[in-house]
Structure formats: C-alpha cells, structure tokens
Protein backbone atom coordinates (compact mmCIF):
# COMPACT_ATOMS: atom_id res chain seq x y z
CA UNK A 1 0.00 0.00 0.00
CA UNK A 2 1.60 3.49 -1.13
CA UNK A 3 2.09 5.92 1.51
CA UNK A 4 2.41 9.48 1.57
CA UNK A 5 6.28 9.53 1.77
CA UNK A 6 6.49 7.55 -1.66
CA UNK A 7 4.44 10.08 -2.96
CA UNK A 8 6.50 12.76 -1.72
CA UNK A 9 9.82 10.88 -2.99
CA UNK A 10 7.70 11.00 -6.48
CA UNK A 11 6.99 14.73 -6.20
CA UNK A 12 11.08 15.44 -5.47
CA UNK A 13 11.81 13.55 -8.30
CA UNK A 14 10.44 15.23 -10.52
CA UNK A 15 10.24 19.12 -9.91
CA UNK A 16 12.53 21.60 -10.69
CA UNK A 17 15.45 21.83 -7.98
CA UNK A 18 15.20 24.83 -6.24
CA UNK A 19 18.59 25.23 -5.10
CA UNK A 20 21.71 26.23 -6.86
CA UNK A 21 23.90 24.16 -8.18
CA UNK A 22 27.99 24.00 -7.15
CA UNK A 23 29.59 26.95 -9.17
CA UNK A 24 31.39 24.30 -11.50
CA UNK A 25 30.74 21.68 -13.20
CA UNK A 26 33.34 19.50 -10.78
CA UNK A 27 34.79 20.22 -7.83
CA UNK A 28 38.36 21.50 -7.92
CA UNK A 29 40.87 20.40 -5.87
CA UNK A 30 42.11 24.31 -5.12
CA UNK A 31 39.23 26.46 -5.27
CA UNK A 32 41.68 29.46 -5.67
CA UNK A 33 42.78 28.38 -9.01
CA UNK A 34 39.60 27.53 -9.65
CA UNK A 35 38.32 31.07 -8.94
CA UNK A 36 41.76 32.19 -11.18
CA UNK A 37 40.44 30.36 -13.85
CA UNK A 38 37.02 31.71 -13.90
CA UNK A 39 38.10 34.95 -13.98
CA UNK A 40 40.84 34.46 -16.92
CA UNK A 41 37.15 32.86 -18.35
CA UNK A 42 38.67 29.55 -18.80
CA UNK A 43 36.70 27.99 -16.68
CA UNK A 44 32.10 28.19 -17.12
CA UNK A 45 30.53 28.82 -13.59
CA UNK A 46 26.92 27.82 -13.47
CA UNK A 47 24.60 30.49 -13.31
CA UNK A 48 22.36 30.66 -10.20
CA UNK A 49 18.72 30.12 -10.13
CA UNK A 50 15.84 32.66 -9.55
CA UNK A 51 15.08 33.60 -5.97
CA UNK A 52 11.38 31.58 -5.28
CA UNK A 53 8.62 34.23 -3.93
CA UNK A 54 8.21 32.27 -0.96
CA UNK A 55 12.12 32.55 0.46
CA UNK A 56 12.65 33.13 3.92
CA UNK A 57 15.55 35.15 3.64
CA UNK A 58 17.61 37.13 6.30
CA UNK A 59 15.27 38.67 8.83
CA UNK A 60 14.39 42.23 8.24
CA UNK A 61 13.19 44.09 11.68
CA UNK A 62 11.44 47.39 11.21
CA UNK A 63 12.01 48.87 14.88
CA UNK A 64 9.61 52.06 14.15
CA UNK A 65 6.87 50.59 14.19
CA UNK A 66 6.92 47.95 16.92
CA UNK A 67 4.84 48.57 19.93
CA UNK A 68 6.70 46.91 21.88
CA UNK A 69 3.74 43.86 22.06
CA UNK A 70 6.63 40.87 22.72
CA UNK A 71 4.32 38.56 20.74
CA UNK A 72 7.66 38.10 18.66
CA UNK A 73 9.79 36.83 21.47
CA UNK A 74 6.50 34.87 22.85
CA UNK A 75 6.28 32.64 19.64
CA UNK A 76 10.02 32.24 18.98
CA UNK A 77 10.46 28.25 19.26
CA UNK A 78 15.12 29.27 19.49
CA UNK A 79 14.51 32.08 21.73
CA UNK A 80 16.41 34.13 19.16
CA UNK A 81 14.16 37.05 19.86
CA UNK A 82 15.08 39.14 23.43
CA UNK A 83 12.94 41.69 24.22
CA UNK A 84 14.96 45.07 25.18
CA UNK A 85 12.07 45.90 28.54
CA UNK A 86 15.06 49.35 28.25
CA UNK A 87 14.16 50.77 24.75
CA UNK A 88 11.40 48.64 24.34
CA UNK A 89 12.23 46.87 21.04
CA UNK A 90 13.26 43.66 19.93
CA UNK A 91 17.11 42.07 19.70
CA UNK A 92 17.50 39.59 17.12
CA UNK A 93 20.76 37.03 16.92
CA UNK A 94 20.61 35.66 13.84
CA UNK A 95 22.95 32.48 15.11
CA UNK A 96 19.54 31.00 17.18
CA UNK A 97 17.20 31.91 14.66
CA UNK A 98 15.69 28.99 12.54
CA UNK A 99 13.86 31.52 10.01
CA UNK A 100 10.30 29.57 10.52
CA UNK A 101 8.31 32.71 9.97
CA UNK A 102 6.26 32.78 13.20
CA UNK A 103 7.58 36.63 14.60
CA UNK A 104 6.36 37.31 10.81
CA UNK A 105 2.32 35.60 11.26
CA UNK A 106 2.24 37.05 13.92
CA UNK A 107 3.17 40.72 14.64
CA UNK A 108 0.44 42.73 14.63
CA UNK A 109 2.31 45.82 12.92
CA UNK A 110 4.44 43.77 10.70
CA UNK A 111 7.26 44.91 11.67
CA UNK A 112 9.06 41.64 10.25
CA UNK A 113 9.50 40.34 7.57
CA UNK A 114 11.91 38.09 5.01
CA UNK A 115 14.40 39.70 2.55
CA UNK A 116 15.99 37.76 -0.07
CA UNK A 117 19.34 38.09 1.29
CA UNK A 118 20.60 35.08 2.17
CA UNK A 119 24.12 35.30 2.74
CA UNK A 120 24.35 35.94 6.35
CA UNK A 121 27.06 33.77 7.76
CA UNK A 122 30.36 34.58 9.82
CA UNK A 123 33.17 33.21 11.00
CA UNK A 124 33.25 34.06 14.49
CA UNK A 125 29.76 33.06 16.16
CA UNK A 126 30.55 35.60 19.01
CA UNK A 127 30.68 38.30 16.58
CA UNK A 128 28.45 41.70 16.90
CA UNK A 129 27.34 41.54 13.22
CA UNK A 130 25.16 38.62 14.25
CA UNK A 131 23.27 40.05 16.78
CA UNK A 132 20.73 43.14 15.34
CA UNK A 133 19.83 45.44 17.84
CA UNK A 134 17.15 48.24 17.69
C-alpha cells in the first residue's frame, strides 16, 4: 500500500530543484585556481537560479513601528528574539534563529518580515554583526 512519503519521494523527483547548483561543473581540488580560472574565463561557472517568492531570507526588523507587544519573542520556538524591557524593542541574533516565519504571522504591525538576502554567515559566532539590535 503506497504511503504518503512515496508520494513525496515521487513529487522530489520530478520538480525543478530549487537550489543552486555548485559553481562548477566538478569540484576543484584548489578552489583558488579555480576562482583564477574563472576569472581568466577559462573555466564556465553555473549560473544561479531565480530567488522563489516564498524565500525566507535574512530577517528584516522594522524597529519604528513595533509597539513593543513581545508577541515576537513569545512565539520564537530558538529564543532568538530578546525583548529590550530598556528601549522597548526587539534584539535579534541571527545564530539562534531557525527563520520559521512565526515573529512574521504574527506581529500585529508587521514589523518583520523576510528579505531575499541570504548570505548571512560569519566566522566568528561571538561576533556583533550577528546580533541586530534596535
């Protein structure tokens, strides 16, 4: 009897991918040459695929218009929202957060929402630049 995962397995099979592929066709074994060679244009870099409208993205916070509700930081499954009781806005470390949209349902100002930025990693996980403050 089929179950629902073997038609999900189906489904995967056959739509589109919607992530992008490595840069070249194989991987190099020094990805400084590599990036040498694709600037020379001796080397063909495949081109990246169309953001989808439904991309949850780096998280944009709009601290003007938050009241200051904490419904955010009430629904936030990583506790990656910390209400500032001082200025009365939100912090937001991007390191906890698992982007699953719920500070988005549910503010009532919308004060959040997704960009299509999605480049957002560091190298130190202490660093500053990960934590946005109001």
């Amino acid at each position: 009897m089929p179950t629902s995962t073997i038609f999900t397995l189906i489904k995967q099979l056959v739509t589109k991918k919607a992530t992008n592929p490595f840069p070249v066709k194989y991987t190099p074994k020094n990805m400084h040459a590599a990036a040498d060679l694709i600037e020379k244009g001796e080397l063909e870099i495949n081109p990246p695929i169309d953001i989808p409208s439904d991309f949850r993205g780096k998280l944009v916070y709009d601290k003007e218009c938050c009241i200051g509700c904490k419904l955010c930081t009430r629904v936030c499954p990583s506790e990656a929202l910390i209400f500032d009781a001082e200025k009365r806005k939100v912090k937001h470390y991007v390191a906890r957060c698992t982007f699953c949209g719920q500070c988005v349902n549910i503010c009532p100002k919308s004060c959040f929402e997704f960009s299509d930025e999605f480049l957002i990693a560091g190298i130190d996980k202490y660093s500053d630049e990960l934590v946005y403050e109001p």
